[in-house]
Protein backbone atom coordinates (compact mmCIF):
# COMPACT_ATOMS: atom_id res chain seq x y z
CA UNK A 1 0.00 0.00 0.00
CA UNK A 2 2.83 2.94 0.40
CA UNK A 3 5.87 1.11 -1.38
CA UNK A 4 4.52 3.68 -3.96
CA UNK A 5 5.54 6.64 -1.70
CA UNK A 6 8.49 4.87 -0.11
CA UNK A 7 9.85 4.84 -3.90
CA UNK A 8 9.07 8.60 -3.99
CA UNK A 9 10.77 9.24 -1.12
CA UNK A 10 13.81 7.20 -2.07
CA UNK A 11 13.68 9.05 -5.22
CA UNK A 12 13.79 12.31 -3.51
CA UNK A 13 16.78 11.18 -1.31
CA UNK A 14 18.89 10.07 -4.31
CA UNK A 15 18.04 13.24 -6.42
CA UNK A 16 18.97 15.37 -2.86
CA UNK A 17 22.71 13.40 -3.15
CA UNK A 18 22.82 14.11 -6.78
CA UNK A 19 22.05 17.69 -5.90
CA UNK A 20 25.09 17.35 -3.63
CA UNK A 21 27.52 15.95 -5.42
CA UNK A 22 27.08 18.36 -7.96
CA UNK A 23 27.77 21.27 -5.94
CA UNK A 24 24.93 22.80 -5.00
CA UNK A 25 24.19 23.85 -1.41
CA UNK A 26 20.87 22.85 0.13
CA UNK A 27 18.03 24.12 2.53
CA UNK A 28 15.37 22.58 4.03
CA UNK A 29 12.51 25.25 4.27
CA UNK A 30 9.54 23.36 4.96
CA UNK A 31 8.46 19.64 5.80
CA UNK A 32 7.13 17.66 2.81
CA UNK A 33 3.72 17.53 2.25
CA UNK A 34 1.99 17.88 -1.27
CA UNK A 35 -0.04 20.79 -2.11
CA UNK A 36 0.20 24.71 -2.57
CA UNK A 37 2.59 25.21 0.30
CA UNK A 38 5.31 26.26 -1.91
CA UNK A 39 9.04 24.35 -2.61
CA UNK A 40 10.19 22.13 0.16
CA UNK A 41 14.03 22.93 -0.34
CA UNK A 42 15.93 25.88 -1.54
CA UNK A 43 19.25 25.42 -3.73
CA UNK A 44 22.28 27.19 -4.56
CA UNK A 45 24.31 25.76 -7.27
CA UNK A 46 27.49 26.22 -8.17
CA UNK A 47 27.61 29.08 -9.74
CA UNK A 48 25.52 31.27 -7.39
CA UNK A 49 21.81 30.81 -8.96
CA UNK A 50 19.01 29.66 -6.52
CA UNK A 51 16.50 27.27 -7.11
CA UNK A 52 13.85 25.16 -5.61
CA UNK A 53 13.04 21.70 -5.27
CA UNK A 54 9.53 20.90 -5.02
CA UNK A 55 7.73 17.97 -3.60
CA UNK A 56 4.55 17.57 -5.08
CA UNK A 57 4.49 20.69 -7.20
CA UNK A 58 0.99 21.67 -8.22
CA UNK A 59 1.08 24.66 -6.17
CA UNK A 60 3.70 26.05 -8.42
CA UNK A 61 1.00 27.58 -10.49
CA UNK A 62 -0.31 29.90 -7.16
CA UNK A 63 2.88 30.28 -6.17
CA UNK A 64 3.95 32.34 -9.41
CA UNK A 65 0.34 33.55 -9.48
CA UNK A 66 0.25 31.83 -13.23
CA UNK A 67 -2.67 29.63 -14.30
CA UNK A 68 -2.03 26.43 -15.12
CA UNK A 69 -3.02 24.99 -18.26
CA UNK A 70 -4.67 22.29 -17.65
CA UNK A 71 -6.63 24.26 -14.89
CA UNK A 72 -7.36 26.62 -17.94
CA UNK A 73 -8.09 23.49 -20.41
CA UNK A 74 -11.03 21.94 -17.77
CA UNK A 75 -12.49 24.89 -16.52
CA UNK A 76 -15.91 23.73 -18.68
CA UNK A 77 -15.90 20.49 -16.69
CA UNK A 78 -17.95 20.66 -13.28
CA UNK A 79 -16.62 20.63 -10.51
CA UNK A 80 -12.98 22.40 -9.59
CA UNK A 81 -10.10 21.61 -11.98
CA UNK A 82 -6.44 21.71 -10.31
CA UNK A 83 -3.07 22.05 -11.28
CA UNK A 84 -1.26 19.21 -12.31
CA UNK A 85 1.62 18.48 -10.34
CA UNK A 86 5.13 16.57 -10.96
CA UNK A 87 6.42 14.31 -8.03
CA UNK A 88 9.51 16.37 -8.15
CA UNK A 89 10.10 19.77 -9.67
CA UNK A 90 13.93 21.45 -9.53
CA UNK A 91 13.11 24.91 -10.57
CA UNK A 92 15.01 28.18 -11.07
CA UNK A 93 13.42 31.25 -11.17
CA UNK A 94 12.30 31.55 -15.23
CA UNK A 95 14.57 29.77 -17.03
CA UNK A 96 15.19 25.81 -16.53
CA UNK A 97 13.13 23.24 -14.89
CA UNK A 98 13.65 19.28 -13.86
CA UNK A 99 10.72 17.24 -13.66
CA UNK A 100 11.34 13.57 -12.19
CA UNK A 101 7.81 11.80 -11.87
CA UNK A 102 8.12 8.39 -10.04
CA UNK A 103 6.44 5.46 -11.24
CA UNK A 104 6.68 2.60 -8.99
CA UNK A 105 5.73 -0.26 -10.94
CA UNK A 106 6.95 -3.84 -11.68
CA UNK A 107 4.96 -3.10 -15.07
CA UNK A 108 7.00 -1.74 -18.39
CA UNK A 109 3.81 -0.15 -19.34
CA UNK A 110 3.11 1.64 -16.32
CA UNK A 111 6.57 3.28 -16.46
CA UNK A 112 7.07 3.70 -20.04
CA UNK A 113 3.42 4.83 -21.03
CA UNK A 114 2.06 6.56 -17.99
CA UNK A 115 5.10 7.87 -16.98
CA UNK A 116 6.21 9.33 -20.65
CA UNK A 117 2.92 10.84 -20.74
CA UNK A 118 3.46 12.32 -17.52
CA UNK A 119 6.31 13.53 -17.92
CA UNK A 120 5.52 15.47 -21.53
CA UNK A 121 2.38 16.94 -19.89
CA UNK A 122 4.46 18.70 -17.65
CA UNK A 123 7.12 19.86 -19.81
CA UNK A 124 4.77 21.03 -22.14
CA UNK A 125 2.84 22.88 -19.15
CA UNK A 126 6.05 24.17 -17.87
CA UNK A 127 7.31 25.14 -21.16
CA UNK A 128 4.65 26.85 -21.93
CA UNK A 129 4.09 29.41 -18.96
CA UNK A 130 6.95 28.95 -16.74
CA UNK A 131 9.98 28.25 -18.33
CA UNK A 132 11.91 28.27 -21.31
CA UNK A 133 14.19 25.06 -20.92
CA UNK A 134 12.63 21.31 -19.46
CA UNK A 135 14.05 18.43 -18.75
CA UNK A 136 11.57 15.63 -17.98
CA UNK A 137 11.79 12.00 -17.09
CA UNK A 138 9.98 8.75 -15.54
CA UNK A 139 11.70 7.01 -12.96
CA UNK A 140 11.06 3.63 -12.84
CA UNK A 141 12.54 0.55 -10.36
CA UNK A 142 16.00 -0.84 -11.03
CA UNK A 143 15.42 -3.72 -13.57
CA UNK A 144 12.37 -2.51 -14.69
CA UNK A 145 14.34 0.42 -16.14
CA UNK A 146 17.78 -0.44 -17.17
CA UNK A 147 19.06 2.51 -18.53
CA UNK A 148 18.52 5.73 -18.98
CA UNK A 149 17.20 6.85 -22.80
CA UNK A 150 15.68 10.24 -23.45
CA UNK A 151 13.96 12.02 -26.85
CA UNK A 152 14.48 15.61 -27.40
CA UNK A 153 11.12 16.80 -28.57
CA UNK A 154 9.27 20.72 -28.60
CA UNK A 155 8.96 20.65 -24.87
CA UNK A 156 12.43 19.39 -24.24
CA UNK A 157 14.16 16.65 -23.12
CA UNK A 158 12.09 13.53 -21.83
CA UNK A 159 12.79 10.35 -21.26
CA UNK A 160 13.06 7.38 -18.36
CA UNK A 161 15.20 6.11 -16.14
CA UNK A 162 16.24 4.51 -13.02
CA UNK A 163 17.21 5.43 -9.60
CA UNK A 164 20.48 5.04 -10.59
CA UNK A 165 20.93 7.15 -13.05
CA UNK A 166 19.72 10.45 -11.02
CA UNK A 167 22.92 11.70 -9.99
CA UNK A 168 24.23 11.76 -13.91
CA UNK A 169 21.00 13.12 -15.00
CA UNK A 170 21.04 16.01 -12.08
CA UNK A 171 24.59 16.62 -13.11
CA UNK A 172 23.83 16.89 -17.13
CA UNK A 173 21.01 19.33 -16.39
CA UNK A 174 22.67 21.94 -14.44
CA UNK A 175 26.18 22.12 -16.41
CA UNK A 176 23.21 22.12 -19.53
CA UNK A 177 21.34 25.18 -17.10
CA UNK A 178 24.44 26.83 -16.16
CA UNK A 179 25.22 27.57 -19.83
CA UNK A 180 22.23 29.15 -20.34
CA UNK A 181 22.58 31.24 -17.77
């Protein structure tokens, strides 16, 4: 019944080390809990540029006082339409964005379909009001995933992965956001 969120949490944990190993200083600002809250860690990376790490990030959209899309997209349907929300969102200010959405399955499919579509709907949300670079990717269990693969598309970068792989993944995206800069 929670091996689901224990895999979330895990996930969390091994993008935190990534985080770490790559330089970048981090600050617990609030205890995790999903919803509008705002980020649950702040981040400085190497170069001096702050960001935050979300848990659970549909309150991104009322944090930057931005609509979401898909809030915008179901607002004919009764009843109140939400912001979507990514398990984990690394975000700096306007300009590059990490989603990692956890799939905890023993099921290809699972990972690989519900997790690429996942992960596209929120670069494509992100992309399209928040920021102007995405990264995006499905992490799946060790075995289920093997290795990482990724597709550059309109949105950006998506793809899937494993546990594993987080640290190289974190490390690619911020030299990749640092040059932007």
């Amino acid at each position: 019944g929670i091996r689901w969120r224990l895999f979330h949490l895990a996930v969390l944990g091994v993008t935190l080390d990534g985080l770490r190993a790559a330089g970048c200083s981090i600050r617990s600002i609030r205890p995790l809990t999903a919803g509008d809250e705002g980020p649950s860690f702040e981040l400085i990376d190497p170069i001096g540029r702050r960001w935050e790490l979300w848990f659970e990030a549909s309150g991104i959209w009322s944090s930057r006082g931005v609509r979401a899309p898909y809030a915008e997209a179901t607002r004919g349907l009764s009843g109140n339409a939400r912001a979507l929300g990514a398990d984990l969102l690394l975000i700096s200010a306007d300009r590059s964005a990490l989603v990692i959405e956890c799939k905890y399955s023993e099921f290809r499919e699972v990972v690989a379909r519900n997790g690429y579509y996942q992960a596209t709907t929120y670069a494509n949300e992100l992309r399209s009001r928040l920021v102007k670079e995405v990264t995006s990717v499905a992490i799946g269990p060790e075995g289920v995933v093997r290795v990482p693969s990724f597709s550059e598309t309109l949105v950006g970068m998506v793809g899937t992965a494993p546990p594993s792989a987080i640290p190289e993944i974190v490390e690619t995206f911020l030299a990749r956001a640092m040059t932007l800069n």
